[in-house]
C-alpha atoms as a PDB file:
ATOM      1  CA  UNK A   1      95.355  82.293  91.381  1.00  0.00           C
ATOM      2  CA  UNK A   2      92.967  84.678  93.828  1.00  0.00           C
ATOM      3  CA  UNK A   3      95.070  86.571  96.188  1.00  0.00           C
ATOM      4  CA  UNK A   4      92.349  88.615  97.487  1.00  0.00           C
ATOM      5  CA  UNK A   5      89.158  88.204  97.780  1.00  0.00           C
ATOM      6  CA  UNK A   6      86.172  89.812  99.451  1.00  0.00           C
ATOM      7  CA  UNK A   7      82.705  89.508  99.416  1.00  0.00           C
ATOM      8  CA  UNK A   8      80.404  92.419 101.400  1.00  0.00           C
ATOM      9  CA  UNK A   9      83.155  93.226 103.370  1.00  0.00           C
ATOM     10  CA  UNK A  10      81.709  95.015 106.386  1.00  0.00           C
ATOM     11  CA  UNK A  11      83.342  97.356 109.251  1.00  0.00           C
ATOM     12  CA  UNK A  12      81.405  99.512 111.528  1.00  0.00           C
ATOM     13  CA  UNK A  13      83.062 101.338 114.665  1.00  0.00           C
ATOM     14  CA  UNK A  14      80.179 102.730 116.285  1.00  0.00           C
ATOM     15  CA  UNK A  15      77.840 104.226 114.258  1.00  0.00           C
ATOM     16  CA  UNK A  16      80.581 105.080 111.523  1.00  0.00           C
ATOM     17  CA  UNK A  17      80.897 102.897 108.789  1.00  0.00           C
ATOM     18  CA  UNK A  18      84.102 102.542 108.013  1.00  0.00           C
ATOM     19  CA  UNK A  19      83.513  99.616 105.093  1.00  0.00           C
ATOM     20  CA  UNK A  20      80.009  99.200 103.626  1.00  0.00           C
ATOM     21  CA  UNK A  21      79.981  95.950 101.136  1.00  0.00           C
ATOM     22  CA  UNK A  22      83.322  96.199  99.439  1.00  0.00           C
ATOM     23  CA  UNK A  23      83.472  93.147  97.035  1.00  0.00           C
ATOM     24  CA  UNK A  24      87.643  93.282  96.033  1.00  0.00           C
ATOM     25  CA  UNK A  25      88.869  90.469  93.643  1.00  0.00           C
ATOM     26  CA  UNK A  26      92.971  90.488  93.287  1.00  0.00           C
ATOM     27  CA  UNK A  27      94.733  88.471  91.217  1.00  0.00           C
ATOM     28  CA  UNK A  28      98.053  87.115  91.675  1.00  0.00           C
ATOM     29  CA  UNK A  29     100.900  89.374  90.346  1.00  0.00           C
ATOM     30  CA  UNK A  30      98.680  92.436  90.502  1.00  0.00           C
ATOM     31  CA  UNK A  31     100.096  95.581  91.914  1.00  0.00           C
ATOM     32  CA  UNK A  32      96.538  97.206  92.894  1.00  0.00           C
ATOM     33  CA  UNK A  33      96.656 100.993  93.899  1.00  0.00           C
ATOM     34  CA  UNK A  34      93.557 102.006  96.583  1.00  0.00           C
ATOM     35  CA  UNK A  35      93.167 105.955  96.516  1.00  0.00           C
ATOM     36  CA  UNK A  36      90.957 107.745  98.826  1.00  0.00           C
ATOM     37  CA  UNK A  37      90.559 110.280 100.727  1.00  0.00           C
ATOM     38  CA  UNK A  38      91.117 110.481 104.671  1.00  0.00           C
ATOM     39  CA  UNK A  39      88.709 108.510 106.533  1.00  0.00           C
ATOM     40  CA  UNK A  40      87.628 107.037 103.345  1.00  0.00           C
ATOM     41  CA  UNK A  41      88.419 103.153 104.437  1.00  0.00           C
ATOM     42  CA  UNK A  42      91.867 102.516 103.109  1.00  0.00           C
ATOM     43  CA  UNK A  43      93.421 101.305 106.354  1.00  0.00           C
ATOM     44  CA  UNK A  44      90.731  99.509 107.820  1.00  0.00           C
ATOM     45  CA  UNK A  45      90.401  97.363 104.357  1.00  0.00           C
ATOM     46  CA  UNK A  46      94.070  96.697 104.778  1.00  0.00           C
ATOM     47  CA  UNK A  47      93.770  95.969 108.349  1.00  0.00           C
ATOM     48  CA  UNK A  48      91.263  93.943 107.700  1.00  0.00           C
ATOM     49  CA  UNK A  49      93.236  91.980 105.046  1.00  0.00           C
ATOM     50  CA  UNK A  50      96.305  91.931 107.187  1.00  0.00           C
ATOM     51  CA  UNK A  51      93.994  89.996 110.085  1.00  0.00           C
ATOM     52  CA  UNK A  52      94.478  93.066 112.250  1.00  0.00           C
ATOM     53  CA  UNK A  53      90.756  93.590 112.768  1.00  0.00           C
ATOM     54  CA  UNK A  54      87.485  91.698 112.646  1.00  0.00           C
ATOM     55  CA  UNK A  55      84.832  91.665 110.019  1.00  0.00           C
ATOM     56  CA  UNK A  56      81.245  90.975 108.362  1.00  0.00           C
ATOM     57  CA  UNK A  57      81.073  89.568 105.052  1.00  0.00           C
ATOM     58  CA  UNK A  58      83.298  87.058 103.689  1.00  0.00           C
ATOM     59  CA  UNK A  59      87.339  87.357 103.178  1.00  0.00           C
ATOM     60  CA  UNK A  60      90.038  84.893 101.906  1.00  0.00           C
ATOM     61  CA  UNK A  61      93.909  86.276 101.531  1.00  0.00           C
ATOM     62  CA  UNK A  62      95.719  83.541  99.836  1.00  0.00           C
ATOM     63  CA  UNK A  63      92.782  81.100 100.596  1.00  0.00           C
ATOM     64  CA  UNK A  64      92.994  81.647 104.020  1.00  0.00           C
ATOM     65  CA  UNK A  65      90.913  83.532 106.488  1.00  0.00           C
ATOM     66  CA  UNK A  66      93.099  86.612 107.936  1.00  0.00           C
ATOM     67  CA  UNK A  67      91.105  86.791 111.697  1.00  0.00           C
ATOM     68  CA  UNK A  68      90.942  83.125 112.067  1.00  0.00           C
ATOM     69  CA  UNK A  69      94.687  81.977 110.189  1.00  0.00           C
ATOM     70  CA  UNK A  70      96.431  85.304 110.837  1.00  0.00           C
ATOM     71  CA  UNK A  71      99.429  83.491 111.719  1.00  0.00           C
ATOM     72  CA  UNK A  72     100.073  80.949 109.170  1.00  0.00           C
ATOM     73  CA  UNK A  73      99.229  83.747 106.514  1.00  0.00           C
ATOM     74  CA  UNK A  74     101.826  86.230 107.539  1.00  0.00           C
ATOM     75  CA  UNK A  75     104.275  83.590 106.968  1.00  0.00           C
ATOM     76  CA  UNK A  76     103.435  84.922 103.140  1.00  0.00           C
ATOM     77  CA  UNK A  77     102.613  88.392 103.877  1.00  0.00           C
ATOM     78  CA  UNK A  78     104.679  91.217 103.951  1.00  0.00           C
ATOM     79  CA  UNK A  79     103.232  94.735 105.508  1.00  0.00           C
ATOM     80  CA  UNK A  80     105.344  98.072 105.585  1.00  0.00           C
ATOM     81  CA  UNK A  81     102.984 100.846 107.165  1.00  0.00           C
ATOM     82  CA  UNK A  82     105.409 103.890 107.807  1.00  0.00           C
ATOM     83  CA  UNK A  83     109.543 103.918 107.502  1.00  0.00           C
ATOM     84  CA  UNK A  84     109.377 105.136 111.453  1.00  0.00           C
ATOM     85  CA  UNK A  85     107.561 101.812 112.437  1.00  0.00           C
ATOM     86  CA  UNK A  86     111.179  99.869 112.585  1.00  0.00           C
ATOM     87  CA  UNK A  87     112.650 100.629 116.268  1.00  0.00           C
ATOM     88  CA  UNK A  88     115.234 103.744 116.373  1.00  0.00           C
ATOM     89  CA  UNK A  89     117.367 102.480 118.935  1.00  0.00           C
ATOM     90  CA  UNK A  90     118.301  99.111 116.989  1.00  0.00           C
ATOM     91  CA  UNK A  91     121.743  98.869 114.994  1.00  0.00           C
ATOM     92  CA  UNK A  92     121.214  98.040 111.212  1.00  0.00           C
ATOM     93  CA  UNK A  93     122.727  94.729 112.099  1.00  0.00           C
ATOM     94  CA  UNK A  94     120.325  93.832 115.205  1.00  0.00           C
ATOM     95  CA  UNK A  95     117.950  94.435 112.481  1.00  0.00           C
ATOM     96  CA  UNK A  96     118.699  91.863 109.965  1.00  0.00           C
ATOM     97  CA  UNK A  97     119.421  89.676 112.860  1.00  0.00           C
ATOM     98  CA  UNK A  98     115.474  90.148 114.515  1.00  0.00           C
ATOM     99  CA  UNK A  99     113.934  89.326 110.557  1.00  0.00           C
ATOM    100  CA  UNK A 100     116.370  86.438 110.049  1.00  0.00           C
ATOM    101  CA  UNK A 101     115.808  84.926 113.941  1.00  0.00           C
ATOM    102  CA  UNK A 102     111.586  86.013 113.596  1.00  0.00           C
ATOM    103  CA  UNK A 103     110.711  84.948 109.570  1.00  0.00           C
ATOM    104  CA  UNK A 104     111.359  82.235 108.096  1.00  0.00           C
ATOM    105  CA  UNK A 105     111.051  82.878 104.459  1.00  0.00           C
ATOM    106  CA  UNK A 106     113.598  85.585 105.332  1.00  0.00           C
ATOM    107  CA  UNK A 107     117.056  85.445 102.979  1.00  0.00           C
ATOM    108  CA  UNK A 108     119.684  87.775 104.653  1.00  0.00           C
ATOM    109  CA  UNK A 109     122.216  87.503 101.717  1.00  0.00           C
ATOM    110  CA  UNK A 110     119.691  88.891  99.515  1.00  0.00           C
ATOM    111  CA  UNK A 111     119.149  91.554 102.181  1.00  0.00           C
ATOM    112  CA  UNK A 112     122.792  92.625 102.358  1.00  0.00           C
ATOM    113  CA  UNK A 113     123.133  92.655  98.898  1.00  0.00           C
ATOM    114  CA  UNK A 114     120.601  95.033  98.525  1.00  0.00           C
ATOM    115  CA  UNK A 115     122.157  97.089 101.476  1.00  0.00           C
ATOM    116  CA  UNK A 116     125.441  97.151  99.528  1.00  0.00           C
ATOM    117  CA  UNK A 117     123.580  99.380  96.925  1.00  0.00           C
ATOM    118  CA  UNK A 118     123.440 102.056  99.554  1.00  0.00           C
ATOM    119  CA  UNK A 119     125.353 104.112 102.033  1.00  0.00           C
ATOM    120  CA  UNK A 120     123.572 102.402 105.202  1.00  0.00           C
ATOM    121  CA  UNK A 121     126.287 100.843 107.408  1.00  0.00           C
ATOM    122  CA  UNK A 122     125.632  97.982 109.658  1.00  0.00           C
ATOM    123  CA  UNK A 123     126.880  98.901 112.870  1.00  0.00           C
ATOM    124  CA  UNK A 124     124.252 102.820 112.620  1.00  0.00           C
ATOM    125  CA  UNK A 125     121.413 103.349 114.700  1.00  0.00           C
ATOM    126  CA  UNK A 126     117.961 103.761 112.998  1.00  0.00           C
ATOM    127  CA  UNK A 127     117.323 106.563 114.414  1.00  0.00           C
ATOM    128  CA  UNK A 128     120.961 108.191 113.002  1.00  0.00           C
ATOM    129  CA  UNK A 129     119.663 107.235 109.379  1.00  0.00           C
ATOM    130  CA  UNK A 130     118.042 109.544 107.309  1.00  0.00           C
ATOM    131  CA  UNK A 131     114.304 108.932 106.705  1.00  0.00           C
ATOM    132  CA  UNK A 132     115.386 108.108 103.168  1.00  0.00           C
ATOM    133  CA  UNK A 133     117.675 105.407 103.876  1.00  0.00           C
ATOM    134  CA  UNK A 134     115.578 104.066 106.706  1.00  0.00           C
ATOM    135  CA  UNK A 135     113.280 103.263 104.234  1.00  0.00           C
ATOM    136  CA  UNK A 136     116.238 101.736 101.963  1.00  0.00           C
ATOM    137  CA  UNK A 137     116.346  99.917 104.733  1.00  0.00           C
ATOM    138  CA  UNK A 138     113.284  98.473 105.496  1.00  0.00           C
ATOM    139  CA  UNK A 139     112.546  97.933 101.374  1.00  0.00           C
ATOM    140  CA  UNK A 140     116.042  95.807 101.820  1.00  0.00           C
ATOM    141  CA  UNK A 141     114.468  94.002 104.862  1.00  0.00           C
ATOM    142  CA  UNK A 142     111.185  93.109 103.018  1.00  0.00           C
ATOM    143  CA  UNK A 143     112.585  92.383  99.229  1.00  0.00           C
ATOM    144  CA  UNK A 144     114.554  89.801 100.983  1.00  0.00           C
ATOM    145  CA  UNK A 145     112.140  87.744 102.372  1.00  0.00           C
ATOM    146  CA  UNK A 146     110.007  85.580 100.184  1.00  0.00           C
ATOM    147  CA  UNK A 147     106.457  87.111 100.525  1.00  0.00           C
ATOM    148  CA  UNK A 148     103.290  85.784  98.038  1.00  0.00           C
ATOM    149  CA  UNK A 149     101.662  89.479  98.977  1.00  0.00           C
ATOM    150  CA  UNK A 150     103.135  92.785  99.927  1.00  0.00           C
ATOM    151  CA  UNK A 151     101.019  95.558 101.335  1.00  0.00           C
ATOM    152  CA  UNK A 152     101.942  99.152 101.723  1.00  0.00           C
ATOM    153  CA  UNK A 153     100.339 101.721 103.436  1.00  0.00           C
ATOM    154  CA  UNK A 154     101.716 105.230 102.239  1.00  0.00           C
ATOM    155  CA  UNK A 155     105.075 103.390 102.268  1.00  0.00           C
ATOM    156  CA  UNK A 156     106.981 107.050 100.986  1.00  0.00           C
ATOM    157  CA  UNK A 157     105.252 109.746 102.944  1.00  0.00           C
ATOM    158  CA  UNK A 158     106.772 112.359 104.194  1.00  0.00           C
ATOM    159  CA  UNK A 159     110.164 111.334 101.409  1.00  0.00           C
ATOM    160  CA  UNK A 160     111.405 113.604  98.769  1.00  0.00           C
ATOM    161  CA  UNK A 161     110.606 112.972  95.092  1.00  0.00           C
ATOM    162  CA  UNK A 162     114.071 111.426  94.704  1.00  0.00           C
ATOM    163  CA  UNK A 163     113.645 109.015  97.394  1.00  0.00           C
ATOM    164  CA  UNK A 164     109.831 107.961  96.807  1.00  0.00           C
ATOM    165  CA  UNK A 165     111.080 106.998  92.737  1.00  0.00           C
ATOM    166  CA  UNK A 166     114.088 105.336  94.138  1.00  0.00           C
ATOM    167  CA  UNK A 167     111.684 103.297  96.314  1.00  0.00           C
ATOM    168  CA  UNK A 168     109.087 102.320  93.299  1.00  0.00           C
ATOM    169  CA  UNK A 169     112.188 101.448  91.210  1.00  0.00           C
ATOM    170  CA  UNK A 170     113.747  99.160  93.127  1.00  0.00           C
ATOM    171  CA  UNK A 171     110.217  97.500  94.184  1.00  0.00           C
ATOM    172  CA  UNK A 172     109.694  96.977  91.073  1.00  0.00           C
ATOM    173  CA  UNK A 173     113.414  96.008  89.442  1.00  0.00           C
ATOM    174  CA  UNK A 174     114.510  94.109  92.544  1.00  0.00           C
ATOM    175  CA  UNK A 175     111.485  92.349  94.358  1.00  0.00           C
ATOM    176  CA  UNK A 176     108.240  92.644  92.107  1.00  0.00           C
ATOM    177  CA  UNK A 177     107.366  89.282  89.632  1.00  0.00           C
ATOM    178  CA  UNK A 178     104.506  87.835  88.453  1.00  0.00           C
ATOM    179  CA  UNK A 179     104.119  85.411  90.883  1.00  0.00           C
ATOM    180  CA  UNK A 180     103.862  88.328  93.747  1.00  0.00           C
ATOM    181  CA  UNK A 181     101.234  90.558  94.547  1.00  0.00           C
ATOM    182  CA  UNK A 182     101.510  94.245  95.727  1.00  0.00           C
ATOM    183  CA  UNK A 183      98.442  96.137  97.395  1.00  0.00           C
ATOM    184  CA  UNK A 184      99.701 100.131  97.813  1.00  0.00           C
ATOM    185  CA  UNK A 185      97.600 102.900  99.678  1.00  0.00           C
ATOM    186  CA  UNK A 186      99.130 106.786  98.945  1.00  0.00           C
ATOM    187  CA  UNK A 187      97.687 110.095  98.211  1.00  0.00           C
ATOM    188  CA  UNK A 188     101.049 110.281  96.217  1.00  0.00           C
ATOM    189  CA  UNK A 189      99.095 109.029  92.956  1.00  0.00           C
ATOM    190  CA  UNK A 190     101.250 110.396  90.152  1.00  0.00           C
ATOM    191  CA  UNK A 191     104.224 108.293  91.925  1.00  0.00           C
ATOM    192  CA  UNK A 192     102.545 105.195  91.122  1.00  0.00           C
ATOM    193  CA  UNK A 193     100.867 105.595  88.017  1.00  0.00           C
ATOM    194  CA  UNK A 194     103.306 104.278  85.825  1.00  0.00           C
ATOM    195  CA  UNK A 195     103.719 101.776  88.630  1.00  0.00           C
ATOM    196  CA  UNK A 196     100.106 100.242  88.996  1.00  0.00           C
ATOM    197  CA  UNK A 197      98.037  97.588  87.279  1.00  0.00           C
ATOM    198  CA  UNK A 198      94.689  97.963  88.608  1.00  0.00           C
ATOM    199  CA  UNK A 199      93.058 100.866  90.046  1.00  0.00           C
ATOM    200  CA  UNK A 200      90.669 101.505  92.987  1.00  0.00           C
ATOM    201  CA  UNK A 201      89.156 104.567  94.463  1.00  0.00           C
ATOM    202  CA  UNK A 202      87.381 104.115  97.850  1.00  0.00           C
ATOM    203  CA  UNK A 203      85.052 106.867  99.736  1.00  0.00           C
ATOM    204  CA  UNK A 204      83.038 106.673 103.114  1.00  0.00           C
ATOM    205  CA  UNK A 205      83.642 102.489 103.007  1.00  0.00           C
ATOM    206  CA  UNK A 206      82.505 101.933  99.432  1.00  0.00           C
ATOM    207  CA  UNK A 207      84.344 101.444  95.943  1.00  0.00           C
ATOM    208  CA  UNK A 208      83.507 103.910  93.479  1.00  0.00           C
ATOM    209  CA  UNK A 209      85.708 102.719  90.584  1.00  0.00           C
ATOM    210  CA  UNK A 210      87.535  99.948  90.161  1.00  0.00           C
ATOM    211  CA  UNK A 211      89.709  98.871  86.574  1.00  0.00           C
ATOM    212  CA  UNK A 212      92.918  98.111  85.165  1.00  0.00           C
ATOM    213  CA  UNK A 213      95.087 100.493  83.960  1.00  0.00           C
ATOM    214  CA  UNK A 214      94.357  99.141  80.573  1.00  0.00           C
ATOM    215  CA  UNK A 215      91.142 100.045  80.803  1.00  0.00           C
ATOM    216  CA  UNK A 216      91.510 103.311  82.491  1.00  0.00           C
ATOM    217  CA  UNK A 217      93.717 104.355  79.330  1.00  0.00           C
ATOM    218  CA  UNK A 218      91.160 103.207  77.052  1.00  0.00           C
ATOM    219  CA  UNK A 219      88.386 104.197  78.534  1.00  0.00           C
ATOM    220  CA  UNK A 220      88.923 108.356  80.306  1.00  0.00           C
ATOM    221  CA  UNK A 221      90.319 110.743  78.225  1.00  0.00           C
ATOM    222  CA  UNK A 222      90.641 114.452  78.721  1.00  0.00           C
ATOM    223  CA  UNK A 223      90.366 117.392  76.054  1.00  0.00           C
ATOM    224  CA  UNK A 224      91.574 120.334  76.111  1.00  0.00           C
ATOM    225  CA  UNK A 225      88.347 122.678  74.345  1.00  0.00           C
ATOM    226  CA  UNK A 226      89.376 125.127  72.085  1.00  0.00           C
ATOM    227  CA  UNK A 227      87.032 128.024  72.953  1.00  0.00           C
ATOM    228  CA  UNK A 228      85.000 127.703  69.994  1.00  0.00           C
ATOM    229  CA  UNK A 229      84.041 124.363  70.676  1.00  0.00           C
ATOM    230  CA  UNK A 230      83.502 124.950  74.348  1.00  0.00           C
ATOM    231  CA  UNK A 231      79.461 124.922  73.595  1.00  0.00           C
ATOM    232  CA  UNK A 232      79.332 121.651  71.699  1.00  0.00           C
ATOM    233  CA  UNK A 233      81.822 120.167  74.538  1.00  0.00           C
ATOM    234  CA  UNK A 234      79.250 120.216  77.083  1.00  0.00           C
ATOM    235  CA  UNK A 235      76.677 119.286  75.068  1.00  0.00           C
ATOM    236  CA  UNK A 236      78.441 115.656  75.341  1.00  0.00           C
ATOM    237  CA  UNK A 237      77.968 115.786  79.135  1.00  0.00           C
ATOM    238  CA  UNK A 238      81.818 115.394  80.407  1.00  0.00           C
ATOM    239  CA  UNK A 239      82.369 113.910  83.840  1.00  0.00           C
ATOM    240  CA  UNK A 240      83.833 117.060  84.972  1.00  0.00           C
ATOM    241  CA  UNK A 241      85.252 120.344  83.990  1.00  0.00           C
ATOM    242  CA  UNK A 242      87.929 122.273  85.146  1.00  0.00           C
ATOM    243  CA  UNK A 243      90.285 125.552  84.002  1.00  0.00           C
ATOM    244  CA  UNK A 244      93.986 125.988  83.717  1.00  0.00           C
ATOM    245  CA  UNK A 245      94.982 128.974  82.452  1.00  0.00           C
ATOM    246  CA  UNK A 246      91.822 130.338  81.085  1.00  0.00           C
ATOM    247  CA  UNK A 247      91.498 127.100  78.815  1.00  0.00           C
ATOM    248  CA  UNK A 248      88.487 124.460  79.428  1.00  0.00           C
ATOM    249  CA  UNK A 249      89.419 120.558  80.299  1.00  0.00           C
ATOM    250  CA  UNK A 250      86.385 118.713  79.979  1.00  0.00           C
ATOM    251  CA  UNK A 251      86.935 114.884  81.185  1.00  0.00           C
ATOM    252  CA  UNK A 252      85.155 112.254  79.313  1.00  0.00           C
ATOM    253  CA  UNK A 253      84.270 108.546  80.260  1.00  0.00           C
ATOM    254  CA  UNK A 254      84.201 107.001  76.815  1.00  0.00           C
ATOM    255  CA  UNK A 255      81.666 104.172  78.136  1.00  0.00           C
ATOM    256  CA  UNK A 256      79.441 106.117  79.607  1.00  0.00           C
ATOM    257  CA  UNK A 257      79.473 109.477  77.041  1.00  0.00           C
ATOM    258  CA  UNK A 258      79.305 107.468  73.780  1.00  0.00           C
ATOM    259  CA  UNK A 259      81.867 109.330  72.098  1.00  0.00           C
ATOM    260  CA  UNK A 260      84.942 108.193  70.693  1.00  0.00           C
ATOM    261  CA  UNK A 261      88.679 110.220  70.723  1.00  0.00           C
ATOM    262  CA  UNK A 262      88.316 111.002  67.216  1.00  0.00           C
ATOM    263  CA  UNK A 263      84.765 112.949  67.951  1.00  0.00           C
ATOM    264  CA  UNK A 264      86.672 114.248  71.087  1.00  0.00           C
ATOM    265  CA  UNK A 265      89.686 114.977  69.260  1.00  0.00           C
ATOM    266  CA  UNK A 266      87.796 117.379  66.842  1.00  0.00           C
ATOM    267  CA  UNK A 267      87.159 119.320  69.822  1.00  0.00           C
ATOM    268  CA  UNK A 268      90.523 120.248  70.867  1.00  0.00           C
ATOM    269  CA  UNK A 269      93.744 118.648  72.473  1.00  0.00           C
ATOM    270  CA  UNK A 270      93.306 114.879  73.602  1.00  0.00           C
ATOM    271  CA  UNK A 271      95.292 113.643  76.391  1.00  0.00           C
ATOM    272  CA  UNK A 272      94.946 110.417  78.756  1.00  0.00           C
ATOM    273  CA  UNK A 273      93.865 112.124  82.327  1.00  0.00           C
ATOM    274  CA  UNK A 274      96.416 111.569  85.726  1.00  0.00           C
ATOM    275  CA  UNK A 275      94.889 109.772  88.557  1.00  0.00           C
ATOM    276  CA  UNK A 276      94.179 112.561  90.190  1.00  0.00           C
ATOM    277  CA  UNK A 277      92.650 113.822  87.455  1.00  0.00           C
ATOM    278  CA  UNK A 278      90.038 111.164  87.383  1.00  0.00           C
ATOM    279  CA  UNK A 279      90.013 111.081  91.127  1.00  0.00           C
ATOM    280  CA  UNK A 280      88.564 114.563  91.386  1.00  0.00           C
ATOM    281  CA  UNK A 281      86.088 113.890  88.769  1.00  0.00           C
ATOM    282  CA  UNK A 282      85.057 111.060  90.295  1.00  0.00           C
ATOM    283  CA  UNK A 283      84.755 112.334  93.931  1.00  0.00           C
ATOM    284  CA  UNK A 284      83.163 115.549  92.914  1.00  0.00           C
ATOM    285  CA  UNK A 285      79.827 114.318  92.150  1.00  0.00           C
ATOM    286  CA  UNK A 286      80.105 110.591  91.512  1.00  0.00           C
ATOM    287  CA  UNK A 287      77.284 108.581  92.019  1.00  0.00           C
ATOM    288  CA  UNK A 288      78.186 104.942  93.059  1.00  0.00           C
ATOM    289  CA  UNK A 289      76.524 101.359  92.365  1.00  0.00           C
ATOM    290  CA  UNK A 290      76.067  98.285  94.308  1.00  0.00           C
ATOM    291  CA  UNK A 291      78.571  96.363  91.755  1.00  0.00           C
ATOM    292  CA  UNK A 292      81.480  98.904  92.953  1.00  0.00           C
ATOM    293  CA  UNK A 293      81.932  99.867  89.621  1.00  0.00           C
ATOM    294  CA  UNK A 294      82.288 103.766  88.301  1.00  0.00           C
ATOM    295  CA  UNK A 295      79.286 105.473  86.626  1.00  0.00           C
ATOM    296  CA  UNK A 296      79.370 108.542  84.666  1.00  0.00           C
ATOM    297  CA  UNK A 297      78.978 111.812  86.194  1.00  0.00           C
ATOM    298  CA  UNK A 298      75.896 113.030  85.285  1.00  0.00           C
ATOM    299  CA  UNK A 299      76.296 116.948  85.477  1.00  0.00           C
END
């Protein structure tokens, strides 16, 4: 089943472009990771998707149109955007009370079981929580209500390293199955790595890669050159270069160099790159195609 998809997807505010032909095809139980940079067209694509602003080009979540069905699809949608977006003065209680009187899809069992797991008490005021357990919180809220399609929008910024694995772990122990869908927006990329199974990069409204995880660990590799092989390195025309510690990392696109790891690995120290590994590469000086797909960096 197609959760998302998008065809030239289109968003101009003024004379910015904030979305220039995205084609996006998302497959149910796919937890898709969109990285950019500020400004790059993250939020409006999720607005967008969430109904929450209009559009050229053509766009179906969960077969429906988001502008024109906005409010028979949220019946399947879920949306956290920032822990503070829940009201501070509400109890915990008047909390579950608003989700179970407002959706219903909305299981408040479920909810307080996953409440019991913490130190939240019913009768505190949001805005006496800690930012970590407000976002225990609202993860509790949404886990318990039966959502085809979850989208987060830098769901843990601003949380410590404890609280942002705590929050991927029980996403993915207590809520995520193959029949759901997650879309997640963060700069945090090496939270989510182990966490994704597709991959998208975005910049100034257009894709610039877009793969699976499978393929992204087949396909990028990064070596670290021993310096006498620094020379025949470059003559393989890496996607980008960098230096740690006086030592050479040259980033190869297996596709697109023609090499293979053991050819690479005769040059030094073979590794699988982070995200934002490839993300720098990419953004440095990536040229981009129509299909949305990454080229090589030609250097």
């Amino acid at each position: 089943m197609t959760v998302i998809e998008a065809r030239s997807l289109r968003k101009a505010f003024g004379a910015t472009i904030a979305l220039d032909g995205v084609d996006l095809h998302v497959a149910e139980g796919r937890i898709l990771g969109i990285v950019g940079p500020n400004g790059a067209g993250k939020s409006t694509a999720l607005n967008a998707i969430l109904g929450l602003t209009q559009y050229q080009g053509e766009l179906k979540v969960l077969g429906r149109d988001p502008w024109d069905e906005r409010d028979q699809l949220m019946r399947d949608v879920c949306f956290i955007a920032d822990v503070a977006v829940l009201p501070r003065w509400m109890r915990v209680s008047q909390a579950l009370d608003y989700v179970a009187g407002v959706h219903p899809l909305f299981d408040r069992a479920k909810a307080e079981g996953f409440l019991e797991k913490t130190d939240i008490k019913r009768a505190s005021k949001i805005r006496e929580l800690s930012k970590g357990m407000v976002t225990q919180l609202h993860l509790a809220l949404v886990m318990a209500i039966d959502a085809k399609l979850l989208v987060l929008d830098e769901p843990t910024l601003g949380l410590d390293i404890l609280y942002r694995k705590q929050f991927y772990d029980s996403l993915l122990n207590d809520y995520f199955d193959r029949s759901r869908t997650i879309v997640v927006t963060t700069h945090q990329v090496e939270d989510v790595q182990n966490v994704l199974t597709d991959l998208m990069f975005i910049n100034h409204g257009r894709i610039v890669l877009n793969c699976s995880m499978e393929e992204f660990e087949s396909r990028y590799l990064e070596v670290t050159v021993r310096r006498e092989k620094v020379a025949g390195a470059r003559a393989l025309k890496p996607i980008h270069e960098r230096q740690v510690l006086g030592r050479n990392m040259l980033l190869f696109d297996l596709k697109f160099n023609h090499v293979d790891r053991p050819q690479l690995a005769a040059l030094g120290e073979v590794r699988t790159p982070s995200i934002s590994d490839l993300f720098m590469a990419v953004m440095g000086n990536q040229p981009v195609n129509r299909t949305g797909e990454a080229q090589g960096v030609a250097r």
